[in-house]
N, C-alpha and C. Protein backbone atom coordinates (compact mmCIF):
# COMPACT_ATOMS: atom_id res chain seq x y z
N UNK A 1 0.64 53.51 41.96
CA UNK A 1 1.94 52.99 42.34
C UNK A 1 2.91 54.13 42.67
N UNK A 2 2.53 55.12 41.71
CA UNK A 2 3.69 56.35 42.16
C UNK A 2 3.23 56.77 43.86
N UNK A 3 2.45 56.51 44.27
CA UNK A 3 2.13 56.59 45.64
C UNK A 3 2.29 56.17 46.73
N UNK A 4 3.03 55.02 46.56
CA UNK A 4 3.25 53.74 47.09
C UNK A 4 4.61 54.49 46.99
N UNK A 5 5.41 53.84 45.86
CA UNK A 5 6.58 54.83 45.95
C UNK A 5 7.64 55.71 46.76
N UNK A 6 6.59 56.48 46.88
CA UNK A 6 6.43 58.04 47.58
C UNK A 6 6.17 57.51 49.08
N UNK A 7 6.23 56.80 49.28
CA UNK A 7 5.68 56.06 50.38
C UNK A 7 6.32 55.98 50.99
N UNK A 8 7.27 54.43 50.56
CA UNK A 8 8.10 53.99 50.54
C UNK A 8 9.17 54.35 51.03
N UNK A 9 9.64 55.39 50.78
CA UNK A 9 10.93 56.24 50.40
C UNK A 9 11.27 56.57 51.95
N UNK A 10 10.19 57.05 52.56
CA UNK A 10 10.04 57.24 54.36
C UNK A 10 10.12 56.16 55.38
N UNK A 11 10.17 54.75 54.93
CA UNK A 11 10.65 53.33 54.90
C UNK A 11 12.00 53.65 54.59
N UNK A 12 13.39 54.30 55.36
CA UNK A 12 14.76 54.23 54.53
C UNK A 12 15.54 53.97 55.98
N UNK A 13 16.53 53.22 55.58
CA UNK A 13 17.73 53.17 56.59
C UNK A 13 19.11 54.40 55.97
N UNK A 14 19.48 54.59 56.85
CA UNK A 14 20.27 55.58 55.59
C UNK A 14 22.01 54.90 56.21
N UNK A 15 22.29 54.72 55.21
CA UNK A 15 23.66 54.13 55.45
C UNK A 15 24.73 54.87 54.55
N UNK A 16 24.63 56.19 54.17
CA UNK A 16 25.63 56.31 53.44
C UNK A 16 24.87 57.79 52.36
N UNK A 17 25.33 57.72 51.13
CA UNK A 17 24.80 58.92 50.09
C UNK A 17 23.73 58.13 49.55
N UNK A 18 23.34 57.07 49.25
CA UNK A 18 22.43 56.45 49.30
C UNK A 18 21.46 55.49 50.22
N UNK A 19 20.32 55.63 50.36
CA UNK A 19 19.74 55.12 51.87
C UNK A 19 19.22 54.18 51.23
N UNK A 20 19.40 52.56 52.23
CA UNK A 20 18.34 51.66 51.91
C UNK A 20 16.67 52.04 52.01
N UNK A 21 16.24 51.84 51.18
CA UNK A 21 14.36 52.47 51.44
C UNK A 21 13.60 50.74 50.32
N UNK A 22 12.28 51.03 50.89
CA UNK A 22 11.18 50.11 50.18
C UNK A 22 10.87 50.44 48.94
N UNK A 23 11.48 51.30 48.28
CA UNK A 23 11.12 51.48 47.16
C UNK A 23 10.72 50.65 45.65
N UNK A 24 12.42 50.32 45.84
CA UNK A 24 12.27 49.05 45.20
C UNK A 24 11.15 48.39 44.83
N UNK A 25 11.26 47.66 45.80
CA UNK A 25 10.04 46.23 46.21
C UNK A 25 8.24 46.89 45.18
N UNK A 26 8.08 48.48 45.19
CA UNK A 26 7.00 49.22 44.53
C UNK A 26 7.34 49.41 43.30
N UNK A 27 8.65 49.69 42.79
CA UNK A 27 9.02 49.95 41.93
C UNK A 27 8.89 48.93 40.75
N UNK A 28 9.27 47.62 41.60
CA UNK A 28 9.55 46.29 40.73
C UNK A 28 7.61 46.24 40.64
N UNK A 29 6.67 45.91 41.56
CA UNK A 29 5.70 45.88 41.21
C UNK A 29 4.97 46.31 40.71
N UNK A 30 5.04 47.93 40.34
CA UNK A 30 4.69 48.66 39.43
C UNK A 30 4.53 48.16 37.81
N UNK A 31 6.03 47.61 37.67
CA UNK A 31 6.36 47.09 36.12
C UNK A 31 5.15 45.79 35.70
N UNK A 32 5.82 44.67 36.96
CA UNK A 32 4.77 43.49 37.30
C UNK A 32 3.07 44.03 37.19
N UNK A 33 2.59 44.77 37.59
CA UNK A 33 1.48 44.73 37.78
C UNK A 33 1.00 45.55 36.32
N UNK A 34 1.51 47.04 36.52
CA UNK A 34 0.84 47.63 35.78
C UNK A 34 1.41 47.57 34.15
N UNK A 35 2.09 47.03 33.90
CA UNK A 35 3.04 46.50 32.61
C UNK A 35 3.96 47.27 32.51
N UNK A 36 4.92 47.62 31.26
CA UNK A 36 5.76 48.57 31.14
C UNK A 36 5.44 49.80 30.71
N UNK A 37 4.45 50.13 29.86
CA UNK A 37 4.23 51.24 29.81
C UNK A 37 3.63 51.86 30.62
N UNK A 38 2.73 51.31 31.73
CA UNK A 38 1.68 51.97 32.65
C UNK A 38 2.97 52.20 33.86
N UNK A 39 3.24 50.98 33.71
CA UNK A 39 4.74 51.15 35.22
C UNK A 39 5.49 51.97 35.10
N UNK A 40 6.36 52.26 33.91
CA UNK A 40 6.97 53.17 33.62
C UNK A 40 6.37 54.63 33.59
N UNK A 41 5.25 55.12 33.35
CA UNK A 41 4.43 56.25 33.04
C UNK A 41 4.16 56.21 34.88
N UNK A 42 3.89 55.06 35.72
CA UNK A 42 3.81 55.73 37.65
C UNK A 42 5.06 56.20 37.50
N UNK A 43 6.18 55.66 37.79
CA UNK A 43 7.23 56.07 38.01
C UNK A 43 8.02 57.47 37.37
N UNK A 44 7.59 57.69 36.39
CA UNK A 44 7.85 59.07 35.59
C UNK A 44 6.78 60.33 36.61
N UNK A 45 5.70 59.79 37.47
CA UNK A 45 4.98 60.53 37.96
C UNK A 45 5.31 60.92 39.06
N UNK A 46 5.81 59.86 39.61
CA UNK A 46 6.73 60.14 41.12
C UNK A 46 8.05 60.86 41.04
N UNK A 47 9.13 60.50 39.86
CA UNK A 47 9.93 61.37 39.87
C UNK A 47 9.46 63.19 39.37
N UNK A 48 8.70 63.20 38.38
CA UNK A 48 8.27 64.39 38.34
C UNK A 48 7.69 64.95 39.39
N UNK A 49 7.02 64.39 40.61
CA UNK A 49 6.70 65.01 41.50
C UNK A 49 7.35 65.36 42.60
N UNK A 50 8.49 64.45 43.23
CA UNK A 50 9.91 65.09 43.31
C UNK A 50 10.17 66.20 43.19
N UNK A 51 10.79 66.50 41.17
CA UNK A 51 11.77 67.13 40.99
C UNK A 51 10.74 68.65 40.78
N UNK A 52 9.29 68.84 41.41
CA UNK A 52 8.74 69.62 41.36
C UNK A 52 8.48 70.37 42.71
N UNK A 53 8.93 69.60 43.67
CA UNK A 53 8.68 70.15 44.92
C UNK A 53 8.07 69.68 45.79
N UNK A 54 7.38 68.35 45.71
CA UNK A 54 6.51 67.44 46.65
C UNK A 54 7.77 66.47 47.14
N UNK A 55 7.87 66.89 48.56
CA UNK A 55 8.64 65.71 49.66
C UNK A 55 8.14 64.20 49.36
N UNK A 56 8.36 63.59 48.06
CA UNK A 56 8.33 62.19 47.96
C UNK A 56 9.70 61.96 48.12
N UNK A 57 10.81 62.10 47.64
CA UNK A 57 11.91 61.18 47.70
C UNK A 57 12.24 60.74 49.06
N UNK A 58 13.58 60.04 49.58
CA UNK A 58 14.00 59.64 50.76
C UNK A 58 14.82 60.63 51.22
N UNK A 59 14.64 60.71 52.81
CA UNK A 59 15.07 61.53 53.10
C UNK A 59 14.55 63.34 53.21
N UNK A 60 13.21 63.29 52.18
CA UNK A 60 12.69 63.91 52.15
C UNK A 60 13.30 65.42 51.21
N UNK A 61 14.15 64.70 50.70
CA UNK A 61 14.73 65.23 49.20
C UNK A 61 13.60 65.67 48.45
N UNK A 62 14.06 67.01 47.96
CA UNK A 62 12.81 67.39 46.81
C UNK A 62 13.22 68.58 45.59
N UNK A 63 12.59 68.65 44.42
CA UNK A 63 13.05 69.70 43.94
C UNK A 63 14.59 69.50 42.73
N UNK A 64 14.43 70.66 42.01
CA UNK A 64 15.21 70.18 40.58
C UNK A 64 16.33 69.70 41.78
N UNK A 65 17.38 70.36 42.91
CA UNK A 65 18.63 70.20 43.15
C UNK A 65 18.83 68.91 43.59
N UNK A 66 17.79 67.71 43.16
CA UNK A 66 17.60 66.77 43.57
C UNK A 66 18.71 65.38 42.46
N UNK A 67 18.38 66.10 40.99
CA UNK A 67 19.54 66.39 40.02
C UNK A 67 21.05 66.37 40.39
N UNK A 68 21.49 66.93 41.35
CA UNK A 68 22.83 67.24 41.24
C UNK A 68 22.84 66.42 42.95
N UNK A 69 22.12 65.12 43.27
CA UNK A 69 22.32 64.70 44.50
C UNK A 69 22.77 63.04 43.87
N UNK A 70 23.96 62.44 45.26
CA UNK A 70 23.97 61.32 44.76
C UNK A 70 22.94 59.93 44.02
N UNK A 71 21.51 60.28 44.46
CA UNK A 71 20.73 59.02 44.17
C UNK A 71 19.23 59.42 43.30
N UNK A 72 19.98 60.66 42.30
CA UNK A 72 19.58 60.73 41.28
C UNK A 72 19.11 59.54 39.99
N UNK A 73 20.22 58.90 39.91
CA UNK A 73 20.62 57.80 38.99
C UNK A 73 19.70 57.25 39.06
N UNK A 74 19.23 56.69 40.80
CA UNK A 74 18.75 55.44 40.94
C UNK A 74 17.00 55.61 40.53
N UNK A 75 17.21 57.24 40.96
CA UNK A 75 15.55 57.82 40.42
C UNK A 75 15.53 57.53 38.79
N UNK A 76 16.28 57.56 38.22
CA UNK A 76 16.64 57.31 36.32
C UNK A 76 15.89 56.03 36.58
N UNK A 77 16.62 54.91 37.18
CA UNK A 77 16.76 53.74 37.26
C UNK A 77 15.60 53.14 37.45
N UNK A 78 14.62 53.94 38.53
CA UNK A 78 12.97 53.17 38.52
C UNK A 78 12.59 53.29 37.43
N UNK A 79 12.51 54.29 36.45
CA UNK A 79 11.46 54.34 35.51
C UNK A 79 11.76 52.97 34.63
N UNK A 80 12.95 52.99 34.00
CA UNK A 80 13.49 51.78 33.49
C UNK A 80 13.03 50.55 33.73
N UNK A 81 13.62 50.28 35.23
CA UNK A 81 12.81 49.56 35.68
C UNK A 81 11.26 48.98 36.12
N UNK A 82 10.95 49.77 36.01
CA UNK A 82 9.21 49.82 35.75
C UNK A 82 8.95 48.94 34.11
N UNK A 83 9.83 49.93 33.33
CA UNK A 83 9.65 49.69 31.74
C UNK A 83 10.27 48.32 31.60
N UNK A 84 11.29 48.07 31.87
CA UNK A 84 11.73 46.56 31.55
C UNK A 84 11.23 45.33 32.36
N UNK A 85 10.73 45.97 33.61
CA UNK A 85 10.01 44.54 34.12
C UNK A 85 8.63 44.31 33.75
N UNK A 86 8.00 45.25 33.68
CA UNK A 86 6.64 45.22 32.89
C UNK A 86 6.87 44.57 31.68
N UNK A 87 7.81 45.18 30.49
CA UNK A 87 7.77 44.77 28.78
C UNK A 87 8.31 43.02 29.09
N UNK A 88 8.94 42.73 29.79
CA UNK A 88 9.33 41.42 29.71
C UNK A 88 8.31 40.39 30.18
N UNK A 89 7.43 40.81 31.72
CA UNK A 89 6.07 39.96 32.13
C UNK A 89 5.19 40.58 30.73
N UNK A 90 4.87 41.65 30.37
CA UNK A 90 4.11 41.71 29.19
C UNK A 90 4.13 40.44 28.36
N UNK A 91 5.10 39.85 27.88
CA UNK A 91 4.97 38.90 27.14
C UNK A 91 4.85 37.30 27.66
N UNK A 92 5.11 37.42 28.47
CA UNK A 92 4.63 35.86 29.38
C UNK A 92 3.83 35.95 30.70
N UNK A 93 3.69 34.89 30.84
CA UNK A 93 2.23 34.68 32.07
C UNK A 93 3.01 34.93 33.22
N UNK A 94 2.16 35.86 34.30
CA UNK A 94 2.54 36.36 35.52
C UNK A 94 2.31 35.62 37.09
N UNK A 95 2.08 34.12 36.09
CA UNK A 95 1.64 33.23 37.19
C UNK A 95 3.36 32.10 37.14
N UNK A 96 4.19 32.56 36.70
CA UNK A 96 5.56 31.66 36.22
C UNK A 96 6.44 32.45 36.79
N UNK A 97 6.79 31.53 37.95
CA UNK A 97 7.70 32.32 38.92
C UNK A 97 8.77 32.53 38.31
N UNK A 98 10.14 31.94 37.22
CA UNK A 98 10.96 32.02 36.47
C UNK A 98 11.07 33.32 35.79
N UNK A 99 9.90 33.37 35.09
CA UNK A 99 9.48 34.67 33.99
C UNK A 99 9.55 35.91 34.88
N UNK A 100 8.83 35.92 36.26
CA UNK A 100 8.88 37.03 36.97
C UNK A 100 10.03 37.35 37.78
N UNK A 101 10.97 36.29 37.88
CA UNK A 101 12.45 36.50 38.44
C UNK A 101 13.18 36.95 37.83
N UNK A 102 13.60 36.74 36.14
CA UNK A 102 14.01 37.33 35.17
C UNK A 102 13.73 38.82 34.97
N UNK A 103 12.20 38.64 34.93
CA UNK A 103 12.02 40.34 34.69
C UNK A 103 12.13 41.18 35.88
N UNK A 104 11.90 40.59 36.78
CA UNK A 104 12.71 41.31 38.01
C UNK A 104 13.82 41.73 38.19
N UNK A 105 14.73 41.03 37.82
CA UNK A 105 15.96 40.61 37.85
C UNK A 105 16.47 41.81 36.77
N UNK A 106 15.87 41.99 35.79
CA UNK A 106 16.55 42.93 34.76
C UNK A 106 16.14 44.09 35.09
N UNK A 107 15.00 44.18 35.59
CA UNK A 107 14.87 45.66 36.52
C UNK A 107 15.61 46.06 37.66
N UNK A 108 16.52 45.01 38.34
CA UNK A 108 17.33 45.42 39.61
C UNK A 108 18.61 45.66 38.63
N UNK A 109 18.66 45.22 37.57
CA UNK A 109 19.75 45.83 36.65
C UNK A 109 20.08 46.93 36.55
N UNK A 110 18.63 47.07 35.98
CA UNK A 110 18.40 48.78 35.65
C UNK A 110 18.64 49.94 36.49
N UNK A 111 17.90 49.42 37.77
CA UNK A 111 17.95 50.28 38.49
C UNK A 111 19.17 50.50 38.81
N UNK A 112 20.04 49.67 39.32
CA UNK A 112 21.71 49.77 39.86
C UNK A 112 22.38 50.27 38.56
N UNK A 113 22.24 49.90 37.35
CA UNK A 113 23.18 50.42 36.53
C UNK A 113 23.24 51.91 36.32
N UNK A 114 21.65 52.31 36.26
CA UNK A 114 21.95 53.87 36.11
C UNK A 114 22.32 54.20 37.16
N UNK A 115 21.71 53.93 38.81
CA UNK A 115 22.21 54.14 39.66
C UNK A 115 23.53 54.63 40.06
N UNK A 116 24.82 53.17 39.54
CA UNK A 116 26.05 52.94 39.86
C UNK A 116 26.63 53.77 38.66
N UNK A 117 26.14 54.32 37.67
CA UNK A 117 27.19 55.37 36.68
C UNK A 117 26.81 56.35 37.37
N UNK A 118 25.49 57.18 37.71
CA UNK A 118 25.40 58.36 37.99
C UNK A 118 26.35 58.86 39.29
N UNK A 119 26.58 57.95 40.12
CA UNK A 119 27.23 57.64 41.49
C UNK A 119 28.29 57.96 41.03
N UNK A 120 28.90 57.09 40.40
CA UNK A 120 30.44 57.35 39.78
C UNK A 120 30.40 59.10 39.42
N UNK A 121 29.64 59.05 38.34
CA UNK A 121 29.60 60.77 37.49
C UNK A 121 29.86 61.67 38.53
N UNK A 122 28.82 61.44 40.04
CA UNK A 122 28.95 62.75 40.81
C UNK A 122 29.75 62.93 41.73
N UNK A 123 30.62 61.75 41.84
CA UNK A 123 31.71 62.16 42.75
C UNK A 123 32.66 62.46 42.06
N UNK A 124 33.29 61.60 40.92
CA UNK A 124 33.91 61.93 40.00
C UNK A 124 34.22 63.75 39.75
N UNK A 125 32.88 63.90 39.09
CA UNK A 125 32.82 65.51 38.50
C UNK A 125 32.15 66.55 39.20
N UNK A 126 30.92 66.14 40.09
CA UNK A 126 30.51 66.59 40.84
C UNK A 126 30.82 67.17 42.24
N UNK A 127 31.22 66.03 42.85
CA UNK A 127 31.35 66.53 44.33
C UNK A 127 33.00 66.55 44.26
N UNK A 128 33.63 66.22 43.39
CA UNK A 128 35.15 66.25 43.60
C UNK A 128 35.93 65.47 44.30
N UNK A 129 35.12 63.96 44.32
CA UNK A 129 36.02 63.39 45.49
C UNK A 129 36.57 61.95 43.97
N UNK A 130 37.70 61.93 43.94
CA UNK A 130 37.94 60.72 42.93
C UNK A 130 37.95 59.46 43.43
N UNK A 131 36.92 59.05 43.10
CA UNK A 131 36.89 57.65 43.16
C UNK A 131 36.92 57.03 42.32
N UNK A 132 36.93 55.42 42.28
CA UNK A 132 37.23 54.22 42.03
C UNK A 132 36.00 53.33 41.53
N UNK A 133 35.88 52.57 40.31
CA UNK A 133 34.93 52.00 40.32
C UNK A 133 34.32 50.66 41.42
N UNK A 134 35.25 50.05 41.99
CA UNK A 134 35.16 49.02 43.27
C UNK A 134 35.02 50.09 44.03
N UNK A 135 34.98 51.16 44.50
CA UNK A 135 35.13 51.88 45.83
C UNK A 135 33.48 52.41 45.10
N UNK A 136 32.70 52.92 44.41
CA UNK A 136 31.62 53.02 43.74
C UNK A 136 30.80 52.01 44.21
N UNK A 137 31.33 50.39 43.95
CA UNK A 137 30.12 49.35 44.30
C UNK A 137 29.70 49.15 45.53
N UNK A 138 31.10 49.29 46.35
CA UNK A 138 31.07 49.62 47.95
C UNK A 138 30.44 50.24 48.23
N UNK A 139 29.95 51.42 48.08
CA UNK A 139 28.85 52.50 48.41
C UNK A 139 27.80 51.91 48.18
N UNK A 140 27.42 52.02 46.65
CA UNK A 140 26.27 52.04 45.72
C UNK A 140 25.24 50.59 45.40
N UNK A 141 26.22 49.38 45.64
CA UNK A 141 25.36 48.22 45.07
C UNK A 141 25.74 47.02 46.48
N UNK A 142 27.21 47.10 46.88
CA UNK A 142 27.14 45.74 47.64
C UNK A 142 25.90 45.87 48.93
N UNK A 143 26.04 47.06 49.41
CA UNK A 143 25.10 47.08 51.03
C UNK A 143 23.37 46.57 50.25
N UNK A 144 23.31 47.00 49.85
CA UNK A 144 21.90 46.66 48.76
C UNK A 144 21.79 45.53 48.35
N UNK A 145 22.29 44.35 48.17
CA UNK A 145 22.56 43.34 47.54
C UNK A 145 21.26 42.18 49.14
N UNK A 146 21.63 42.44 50.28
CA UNK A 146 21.07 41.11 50.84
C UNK A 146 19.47 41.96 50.50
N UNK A 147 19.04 43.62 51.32
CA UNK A 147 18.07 43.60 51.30
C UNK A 147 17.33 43.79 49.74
N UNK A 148 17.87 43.81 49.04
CA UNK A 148 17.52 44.25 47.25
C UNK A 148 17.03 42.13 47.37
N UNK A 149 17.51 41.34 47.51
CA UNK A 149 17.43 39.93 47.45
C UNK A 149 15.71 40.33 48.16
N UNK A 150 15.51 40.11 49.31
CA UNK A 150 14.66 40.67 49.93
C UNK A 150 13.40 40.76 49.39
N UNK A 151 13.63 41.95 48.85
CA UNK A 151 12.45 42.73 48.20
C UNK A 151 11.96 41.88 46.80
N UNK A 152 12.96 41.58 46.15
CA UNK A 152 12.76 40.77 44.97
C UNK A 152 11.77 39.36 45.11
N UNK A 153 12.42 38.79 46.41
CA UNK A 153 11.56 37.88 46.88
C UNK A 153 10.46 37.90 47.00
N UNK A 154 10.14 38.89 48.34
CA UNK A 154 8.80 39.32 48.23
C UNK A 154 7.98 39.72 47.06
N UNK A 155 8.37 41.04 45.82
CA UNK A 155 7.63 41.53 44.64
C UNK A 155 7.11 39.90 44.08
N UNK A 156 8.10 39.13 43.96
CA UNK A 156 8.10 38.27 42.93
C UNK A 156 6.44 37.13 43.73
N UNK A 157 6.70 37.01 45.10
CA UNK A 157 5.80 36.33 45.83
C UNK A 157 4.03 37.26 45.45
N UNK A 158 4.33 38.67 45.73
CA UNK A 158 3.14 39.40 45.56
C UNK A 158 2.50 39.19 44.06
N UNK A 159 3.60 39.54 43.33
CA UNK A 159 2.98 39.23 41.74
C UNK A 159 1.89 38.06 41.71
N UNK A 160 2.88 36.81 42.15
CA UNK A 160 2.76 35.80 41.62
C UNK A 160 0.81 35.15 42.32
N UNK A 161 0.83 35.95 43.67
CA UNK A 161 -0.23 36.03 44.26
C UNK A 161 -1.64 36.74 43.57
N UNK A 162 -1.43 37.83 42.84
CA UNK A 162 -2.55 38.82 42.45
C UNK A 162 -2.80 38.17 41.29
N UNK A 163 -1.68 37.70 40.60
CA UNK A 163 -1.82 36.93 39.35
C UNK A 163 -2.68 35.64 39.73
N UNK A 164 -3.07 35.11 40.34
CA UNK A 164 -3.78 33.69 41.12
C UNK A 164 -5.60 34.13 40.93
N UNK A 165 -5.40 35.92 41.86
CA UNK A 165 -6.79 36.31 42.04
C UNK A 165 -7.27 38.13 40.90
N UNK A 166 -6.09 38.05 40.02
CA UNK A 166 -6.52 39.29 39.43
C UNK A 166 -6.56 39.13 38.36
N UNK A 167 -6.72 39.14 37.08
CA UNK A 167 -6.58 39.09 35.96
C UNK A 167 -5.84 40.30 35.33
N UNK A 168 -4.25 40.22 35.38
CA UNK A 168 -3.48 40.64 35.26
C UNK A 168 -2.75 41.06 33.78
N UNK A 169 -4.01 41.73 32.61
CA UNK A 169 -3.01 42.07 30.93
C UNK A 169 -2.80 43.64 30.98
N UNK A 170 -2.11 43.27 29.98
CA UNK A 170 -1.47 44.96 30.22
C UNK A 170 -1.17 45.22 28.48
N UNK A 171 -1.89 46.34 28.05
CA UNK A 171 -1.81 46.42 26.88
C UNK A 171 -0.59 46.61 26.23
């Protein structure tokens, strides 16, 4: 999955300090598929490979100074998300579209929440420009909102598919 990922990321529209990319949509399935600890442990693999010098991120971002860039956060934010959508399908069947919208759903949490503080933090303290927490969502979460719907749709459709023909536990 961290491969996919990495993939992904070259899939980006760039609209701003943060670029729309497919990430997501891998990110959320990661959790779904491989549970939370396995999802969370891709995603810890992709950002470490990043912040080591391999052109995975978007944009083709790489390397520790990747840290002190706006869409740091949102890199925080997959692993999480990996971990909370996995631990939540962990405990119920991956064939229940409800269960997998929820845990989806708390992983697009995740991801935007660390996302939308780190955003704040680096303009704030970082780049020196003061902003606003509404002037923050404007950037960081509203443009994301139809295609983030999107992707959710789809993860939630893919899950719900492999779960039909895979036998899907996760320790």
């Amino acid at each position: 999955m961290a491969a996919l990922t990495a993939v992904s990321a070259y899939i980006n529209i760039p609209i701003g300090p943060v670029p729309i990319t497919m990430q997501t949509f891998f990110v959320l399935l990661s959790g779904a598929v491989l549970g939370g600890r396995w999802g969370a442990g891709s995603q810890i693999v992709y950002v470490c490979l990043g912040l080591a010098g391999i052109p995975v991120f978007a944009g083709g971002m790489t390397g520790p100074a990747v840290v002190l860039s706006p869409t740091f956060g949102y890199l925080v934010g997959f692993v999480l998300c990996a971990f909370l959508t996995g631990s939540y399908l962990d405990r119920f069947t991956r064939s229940s579209i409800p269960h997998i919208v929820v845990g989806m759903l708390l992983g697009h949490v995740a991801i935007f929440g660390c996302g939308l503080l780190y955003l704040y933090a680096y303009f704030n303290f970082y780049a020196g420009v003061e902003t606003t927490w509404p002037a923050t969502l404007a950037v960081g979460l509203i443009p994301f909102l139809p295609f983030g719907l999107v992707k959710l749709v789809l993860a939630v459709s893919v899950t719900r598919t492999l779960s039909k023909y895979v036998r899907i536990e996760c320790p």
